[in-house]
PDB file of N, CA and C in Angstrom:
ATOM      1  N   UNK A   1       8.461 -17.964  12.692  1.00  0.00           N
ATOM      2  CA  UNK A   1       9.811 -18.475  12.664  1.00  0.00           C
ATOM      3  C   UNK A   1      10.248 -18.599  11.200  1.00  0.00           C
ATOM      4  N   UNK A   2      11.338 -18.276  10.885  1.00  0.00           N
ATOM      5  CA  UNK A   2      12.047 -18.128   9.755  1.00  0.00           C
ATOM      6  C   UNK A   2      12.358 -19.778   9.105  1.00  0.00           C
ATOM      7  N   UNK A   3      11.693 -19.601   7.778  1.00  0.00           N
ATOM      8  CA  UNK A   3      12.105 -21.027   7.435  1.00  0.00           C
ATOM      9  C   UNK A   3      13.628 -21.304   6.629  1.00  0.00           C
ATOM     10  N   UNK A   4      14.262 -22.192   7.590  1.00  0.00           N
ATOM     11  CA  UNK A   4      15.814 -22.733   7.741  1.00  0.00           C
ATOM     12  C   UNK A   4      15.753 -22.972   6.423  1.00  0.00           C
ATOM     13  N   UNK A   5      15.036 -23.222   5.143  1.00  0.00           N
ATOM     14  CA  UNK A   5      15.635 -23.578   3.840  1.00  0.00           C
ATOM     15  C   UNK A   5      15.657 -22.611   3.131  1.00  0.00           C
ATOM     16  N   UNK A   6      15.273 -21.468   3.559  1.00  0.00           N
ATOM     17  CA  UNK A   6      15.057 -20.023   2.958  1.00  0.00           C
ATOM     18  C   UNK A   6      16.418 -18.813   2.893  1.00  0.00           C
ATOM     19  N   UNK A   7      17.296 -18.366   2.239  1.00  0.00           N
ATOM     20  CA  UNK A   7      18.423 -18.002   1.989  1.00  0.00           C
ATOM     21  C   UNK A   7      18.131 -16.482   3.047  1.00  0.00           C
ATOM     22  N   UNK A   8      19.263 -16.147   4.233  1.00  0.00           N
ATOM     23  CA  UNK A   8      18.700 -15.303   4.647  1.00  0.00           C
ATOM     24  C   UNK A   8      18.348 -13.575   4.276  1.00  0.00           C
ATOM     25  N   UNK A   9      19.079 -13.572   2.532  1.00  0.00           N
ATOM     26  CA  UNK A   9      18.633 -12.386   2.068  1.00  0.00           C
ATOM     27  C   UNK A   9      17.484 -12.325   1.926  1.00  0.00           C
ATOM     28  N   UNK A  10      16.389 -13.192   2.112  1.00  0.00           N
ATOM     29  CA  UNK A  10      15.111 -12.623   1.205  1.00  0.00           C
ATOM     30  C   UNK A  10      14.235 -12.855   2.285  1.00  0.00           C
ATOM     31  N   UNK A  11      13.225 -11.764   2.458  1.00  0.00           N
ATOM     32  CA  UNK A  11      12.173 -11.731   3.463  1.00  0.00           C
ATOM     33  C   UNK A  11      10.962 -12.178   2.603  1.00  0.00           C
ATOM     34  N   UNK A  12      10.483 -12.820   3.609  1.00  0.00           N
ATOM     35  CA  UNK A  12       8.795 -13.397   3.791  1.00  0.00           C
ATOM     36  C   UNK A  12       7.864 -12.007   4.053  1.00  0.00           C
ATOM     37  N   UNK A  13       6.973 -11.919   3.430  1.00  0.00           N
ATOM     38  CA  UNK A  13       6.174 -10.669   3.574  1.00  0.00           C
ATOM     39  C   UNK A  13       4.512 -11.259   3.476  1.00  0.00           C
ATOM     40  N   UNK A  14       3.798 -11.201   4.781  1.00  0.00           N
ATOM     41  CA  UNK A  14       2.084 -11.403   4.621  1.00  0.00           C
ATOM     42  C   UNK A  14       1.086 -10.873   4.864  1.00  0.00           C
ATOM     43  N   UNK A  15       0.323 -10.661   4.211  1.00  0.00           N
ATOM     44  CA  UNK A  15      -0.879  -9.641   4.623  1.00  0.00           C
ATOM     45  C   UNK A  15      -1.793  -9.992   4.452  1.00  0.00           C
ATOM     46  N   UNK A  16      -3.291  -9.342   4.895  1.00  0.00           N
ATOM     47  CA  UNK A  16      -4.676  -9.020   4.923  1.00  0.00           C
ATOM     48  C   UNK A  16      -5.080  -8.564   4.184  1.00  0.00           C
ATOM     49  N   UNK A  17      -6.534  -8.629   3.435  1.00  0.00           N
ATOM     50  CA  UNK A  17      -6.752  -7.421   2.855  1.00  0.00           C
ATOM     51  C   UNK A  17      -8.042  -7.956   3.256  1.00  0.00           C
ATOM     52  N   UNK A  18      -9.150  -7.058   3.861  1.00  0.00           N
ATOM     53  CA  UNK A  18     -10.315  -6.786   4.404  1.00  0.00           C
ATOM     54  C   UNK A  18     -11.560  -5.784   3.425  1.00  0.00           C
ATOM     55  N   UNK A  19     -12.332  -7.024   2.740  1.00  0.00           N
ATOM     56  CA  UNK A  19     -13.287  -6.084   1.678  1.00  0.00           C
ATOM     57  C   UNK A  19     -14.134  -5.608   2.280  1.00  0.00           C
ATOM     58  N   UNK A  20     -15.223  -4.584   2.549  1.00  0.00           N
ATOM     59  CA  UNK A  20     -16.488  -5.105   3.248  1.00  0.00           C
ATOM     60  C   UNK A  20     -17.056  -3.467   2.239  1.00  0.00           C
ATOM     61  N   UNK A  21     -18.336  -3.805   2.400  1.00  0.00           N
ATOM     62  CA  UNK A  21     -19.121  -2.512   1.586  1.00  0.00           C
ATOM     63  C   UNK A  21     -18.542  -1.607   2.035  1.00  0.00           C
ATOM     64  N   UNK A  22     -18.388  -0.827   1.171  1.00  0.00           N
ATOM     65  CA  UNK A  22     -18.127   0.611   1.340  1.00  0.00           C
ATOM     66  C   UNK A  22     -18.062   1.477  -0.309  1.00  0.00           C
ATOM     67  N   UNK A  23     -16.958   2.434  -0.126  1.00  0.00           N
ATOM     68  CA  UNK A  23     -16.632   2.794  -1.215  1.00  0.00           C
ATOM     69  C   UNK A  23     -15.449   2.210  -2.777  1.00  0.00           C
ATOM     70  N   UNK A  24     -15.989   2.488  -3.590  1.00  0.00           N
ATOM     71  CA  UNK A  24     -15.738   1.516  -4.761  1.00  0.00           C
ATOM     72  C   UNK A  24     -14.581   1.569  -4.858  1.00  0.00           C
ATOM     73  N   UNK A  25     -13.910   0.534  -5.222  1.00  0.00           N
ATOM     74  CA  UNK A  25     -12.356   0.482  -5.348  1.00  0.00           C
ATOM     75  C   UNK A  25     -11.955  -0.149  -6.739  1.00  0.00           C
ATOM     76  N   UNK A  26     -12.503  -0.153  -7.375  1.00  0.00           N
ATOM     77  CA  UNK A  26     -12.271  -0.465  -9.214  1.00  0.00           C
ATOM     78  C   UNK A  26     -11.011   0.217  -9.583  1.00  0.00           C
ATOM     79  N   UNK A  27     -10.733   1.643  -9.207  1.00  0.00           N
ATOM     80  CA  UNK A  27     -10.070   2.936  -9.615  1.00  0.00           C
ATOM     81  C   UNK A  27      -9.147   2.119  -9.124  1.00  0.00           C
ATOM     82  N   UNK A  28      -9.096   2.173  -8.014  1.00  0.00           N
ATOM     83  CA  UNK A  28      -8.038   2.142  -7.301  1.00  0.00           C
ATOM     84  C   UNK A  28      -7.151   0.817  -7.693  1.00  0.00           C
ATOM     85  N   UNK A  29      -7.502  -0.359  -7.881  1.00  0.00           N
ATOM     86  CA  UNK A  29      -6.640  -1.725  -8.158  1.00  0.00           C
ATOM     87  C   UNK A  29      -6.156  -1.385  -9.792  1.00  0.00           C
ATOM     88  N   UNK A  30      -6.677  -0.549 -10.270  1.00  0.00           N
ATOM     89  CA  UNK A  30      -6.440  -0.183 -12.065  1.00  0.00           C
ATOM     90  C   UNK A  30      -5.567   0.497 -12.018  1.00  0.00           C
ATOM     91  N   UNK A  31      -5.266   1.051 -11.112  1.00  0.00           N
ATOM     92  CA  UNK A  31      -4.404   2.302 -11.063  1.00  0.00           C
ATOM     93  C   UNK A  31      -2.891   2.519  -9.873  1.00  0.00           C
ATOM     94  N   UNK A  32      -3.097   1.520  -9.375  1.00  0.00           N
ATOM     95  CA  UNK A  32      -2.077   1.943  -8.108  1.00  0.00           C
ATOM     96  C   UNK A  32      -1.072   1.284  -8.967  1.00  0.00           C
ATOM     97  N   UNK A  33      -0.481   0.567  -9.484  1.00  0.00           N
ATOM     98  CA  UNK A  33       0.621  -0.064  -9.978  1.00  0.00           C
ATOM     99  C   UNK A  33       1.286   1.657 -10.525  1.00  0.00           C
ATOM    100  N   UNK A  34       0.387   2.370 -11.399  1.00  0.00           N
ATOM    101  CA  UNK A  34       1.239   3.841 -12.005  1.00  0.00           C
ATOM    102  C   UNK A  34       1.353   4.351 -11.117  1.00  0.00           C
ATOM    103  N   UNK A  35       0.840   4.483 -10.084  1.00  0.00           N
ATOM    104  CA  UNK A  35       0.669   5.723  -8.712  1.00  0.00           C
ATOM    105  C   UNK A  35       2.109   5.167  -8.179  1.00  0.00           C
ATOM    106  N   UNK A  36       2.300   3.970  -7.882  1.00  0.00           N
ATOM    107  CA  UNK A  36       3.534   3.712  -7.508  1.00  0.00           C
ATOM    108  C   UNK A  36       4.421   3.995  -8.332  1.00  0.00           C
ATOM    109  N   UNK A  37       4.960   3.486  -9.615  1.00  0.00           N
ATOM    110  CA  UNK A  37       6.010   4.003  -9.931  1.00  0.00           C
ATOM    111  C   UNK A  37       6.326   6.051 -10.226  1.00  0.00           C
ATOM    112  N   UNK A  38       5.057   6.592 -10.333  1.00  0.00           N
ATOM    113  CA  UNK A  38       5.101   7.738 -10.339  1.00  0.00           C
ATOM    114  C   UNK A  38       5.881   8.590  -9.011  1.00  0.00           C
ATOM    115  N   UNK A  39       5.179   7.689  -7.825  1.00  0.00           N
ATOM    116  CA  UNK A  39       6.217   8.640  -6.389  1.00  0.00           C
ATOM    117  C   UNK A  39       5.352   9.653  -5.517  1.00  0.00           C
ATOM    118  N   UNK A  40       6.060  10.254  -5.240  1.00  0.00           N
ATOM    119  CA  UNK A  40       6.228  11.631  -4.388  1.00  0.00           C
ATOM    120  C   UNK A  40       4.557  11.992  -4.279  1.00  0.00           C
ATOM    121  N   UNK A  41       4.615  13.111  -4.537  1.00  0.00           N
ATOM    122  CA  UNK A  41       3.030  13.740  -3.965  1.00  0.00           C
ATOM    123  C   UNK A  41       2.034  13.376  -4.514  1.00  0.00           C
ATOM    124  N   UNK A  42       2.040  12.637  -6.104  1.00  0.00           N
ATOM    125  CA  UNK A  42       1.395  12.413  -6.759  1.00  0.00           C
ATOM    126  C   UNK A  42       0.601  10.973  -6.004  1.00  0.00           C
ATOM    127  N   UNK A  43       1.491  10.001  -5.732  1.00  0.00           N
ATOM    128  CA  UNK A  43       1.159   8.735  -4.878  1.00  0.00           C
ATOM    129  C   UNK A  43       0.804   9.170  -3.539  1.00  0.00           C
ATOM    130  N   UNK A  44       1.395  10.118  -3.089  1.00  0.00           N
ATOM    131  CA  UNK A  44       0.381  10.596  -1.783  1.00  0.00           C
ATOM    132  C   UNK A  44      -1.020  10.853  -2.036  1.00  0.00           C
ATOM    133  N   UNK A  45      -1.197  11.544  -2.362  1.00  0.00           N
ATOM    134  CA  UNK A  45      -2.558  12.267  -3.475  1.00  0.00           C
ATOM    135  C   UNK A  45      -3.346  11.107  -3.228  1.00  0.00           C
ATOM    136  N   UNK A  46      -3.257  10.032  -4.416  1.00  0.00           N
ATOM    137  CA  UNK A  46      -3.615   9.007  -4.791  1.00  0.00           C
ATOM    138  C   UNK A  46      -3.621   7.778  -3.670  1.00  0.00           C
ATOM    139  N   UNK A  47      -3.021   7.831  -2.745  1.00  0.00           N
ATOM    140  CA  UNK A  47      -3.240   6.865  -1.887  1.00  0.00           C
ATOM    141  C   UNK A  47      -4.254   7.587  -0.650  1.00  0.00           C
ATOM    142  N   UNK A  48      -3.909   8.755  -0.441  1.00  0.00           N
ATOM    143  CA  UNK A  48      -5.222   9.829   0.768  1.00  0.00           C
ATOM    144  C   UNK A  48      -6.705   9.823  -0.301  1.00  0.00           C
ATOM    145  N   UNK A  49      -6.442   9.922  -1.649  1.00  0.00           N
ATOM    146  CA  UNK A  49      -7.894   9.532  -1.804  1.00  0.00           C
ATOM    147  C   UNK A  49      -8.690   8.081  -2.027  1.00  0.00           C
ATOM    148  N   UNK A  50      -7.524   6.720  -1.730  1.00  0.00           N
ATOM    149  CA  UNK A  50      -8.467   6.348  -1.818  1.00  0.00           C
ATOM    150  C   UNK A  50      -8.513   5.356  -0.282  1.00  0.00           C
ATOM    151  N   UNK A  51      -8.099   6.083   0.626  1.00  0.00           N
ATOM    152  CA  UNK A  51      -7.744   5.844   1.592  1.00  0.00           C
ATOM    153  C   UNK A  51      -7.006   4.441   1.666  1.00  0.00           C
ATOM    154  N   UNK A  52      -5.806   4.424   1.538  1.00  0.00           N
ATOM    155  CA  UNK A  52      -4.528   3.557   1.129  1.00  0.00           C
ATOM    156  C   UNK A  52      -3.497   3.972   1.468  1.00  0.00           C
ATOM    157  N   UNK A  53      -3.068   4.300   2.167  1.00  0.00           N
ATOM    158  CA  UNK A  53      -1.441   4.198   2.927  1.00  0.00           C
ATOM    159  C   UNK A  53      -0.989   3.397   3.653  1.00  0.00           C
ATOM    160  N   UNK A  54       0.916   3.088   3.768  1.00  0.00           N
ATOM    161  CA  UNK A  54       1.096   2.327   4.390  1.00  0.00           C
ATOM    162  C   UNK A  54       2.055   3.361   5.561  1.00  0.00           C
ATOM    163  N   UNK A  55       1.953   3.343   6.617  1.00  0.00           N
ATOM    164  CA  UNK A  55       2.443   3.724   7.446  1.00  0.00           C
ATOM    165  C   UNK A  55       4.187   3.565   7.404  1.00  0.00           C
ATOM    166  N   UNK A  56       4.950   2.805   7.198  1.00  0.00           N
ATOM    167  CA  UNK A  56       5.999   3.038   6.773  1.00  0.00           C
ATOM    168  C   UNK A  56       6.967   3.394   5.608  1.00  0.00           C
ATOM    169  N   UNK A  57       5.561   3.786   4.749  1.00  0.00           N
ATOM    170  CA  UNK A  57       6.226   5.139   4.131  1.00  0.00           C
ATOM    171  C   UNK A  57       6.455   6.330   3.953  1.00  0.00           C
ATOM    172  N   UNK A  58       7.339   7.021   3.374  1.00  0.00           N
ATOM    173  CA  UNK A  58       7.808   8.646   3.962  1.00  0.00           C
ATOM    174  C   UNK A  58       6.197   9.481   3.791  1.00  0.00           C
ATOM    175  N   UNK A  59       5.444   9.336   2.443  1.00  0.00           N
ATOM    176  CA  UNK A  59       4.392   9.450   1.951  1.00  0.00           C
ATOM    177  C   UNK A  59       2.882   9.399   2.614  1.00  0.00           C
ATOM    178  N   UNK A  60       3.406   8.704   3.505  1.00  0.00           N
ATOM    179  CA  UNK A  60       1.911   8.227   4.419  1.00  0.00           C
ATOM    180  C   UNK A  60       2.107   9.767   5.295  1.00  0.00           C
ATOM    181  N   UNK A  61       0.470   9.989   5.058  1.00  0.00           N
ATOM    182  CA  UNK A  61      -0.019  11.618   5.944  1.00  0.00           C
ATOM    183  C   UNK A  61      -0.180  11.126   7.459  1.00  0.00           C
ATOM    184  N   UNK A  62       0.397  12.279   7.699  1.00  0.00           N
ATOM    185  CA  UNK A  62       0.465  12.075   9.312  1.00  0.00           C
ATOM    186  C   UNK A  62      -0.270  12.546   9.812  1.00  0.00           C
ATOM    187  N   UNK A  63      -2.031  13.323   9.496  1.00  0.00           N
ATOM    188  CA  UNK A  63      -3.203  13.985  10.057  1.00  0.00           C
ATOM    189  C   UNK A  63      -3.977  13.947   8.802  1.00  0.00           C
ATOM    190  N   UNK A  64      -5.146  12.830   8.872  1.00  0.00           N
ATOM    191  CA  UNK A  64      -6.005  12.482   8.069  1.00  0.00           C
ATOM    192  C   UNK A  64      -7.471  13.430   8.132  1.00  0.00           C
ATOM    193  N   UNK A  65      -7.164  14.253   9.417  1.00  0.00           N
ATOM    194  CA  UNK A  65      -8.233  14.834   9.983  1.00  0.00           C
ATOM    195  C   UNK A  65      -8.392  16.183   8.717  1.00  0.00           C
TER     196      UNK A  65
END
């Protein structure tokens, strides 16, 4: 529920983030801030390798296979 003291332009946004062993992600937190402002295929690239997409963007691959 939307909090009534909150102006209704601005959204509330919350998430997860789930560590567990796997593959190293050092690269990846050093680096996604440029991958984002860079864009297009380059942030595709960069988010399919380090397996990081968000589904509602144009960017997110639609066959990982």
């Amino acid at each position: 529920m939307p909090d009534p003291d909150t102006p209704p332009d601005i959204v509330s946004v919350s998430g997860l983030m789930l560590f567990s062993p796997g593959a190293p992600r050092q690269e990846h937190f050093e680096q996604v801030a440029e991958f984002a402002q860079r864009g297009g295929e380059e942030l595709r690239e960069f988010q399919v390798r380090h397996d990081s997409y968000f589904v509602q963007t144009p960017e997110a691959p639609e066959n990982l296979g």
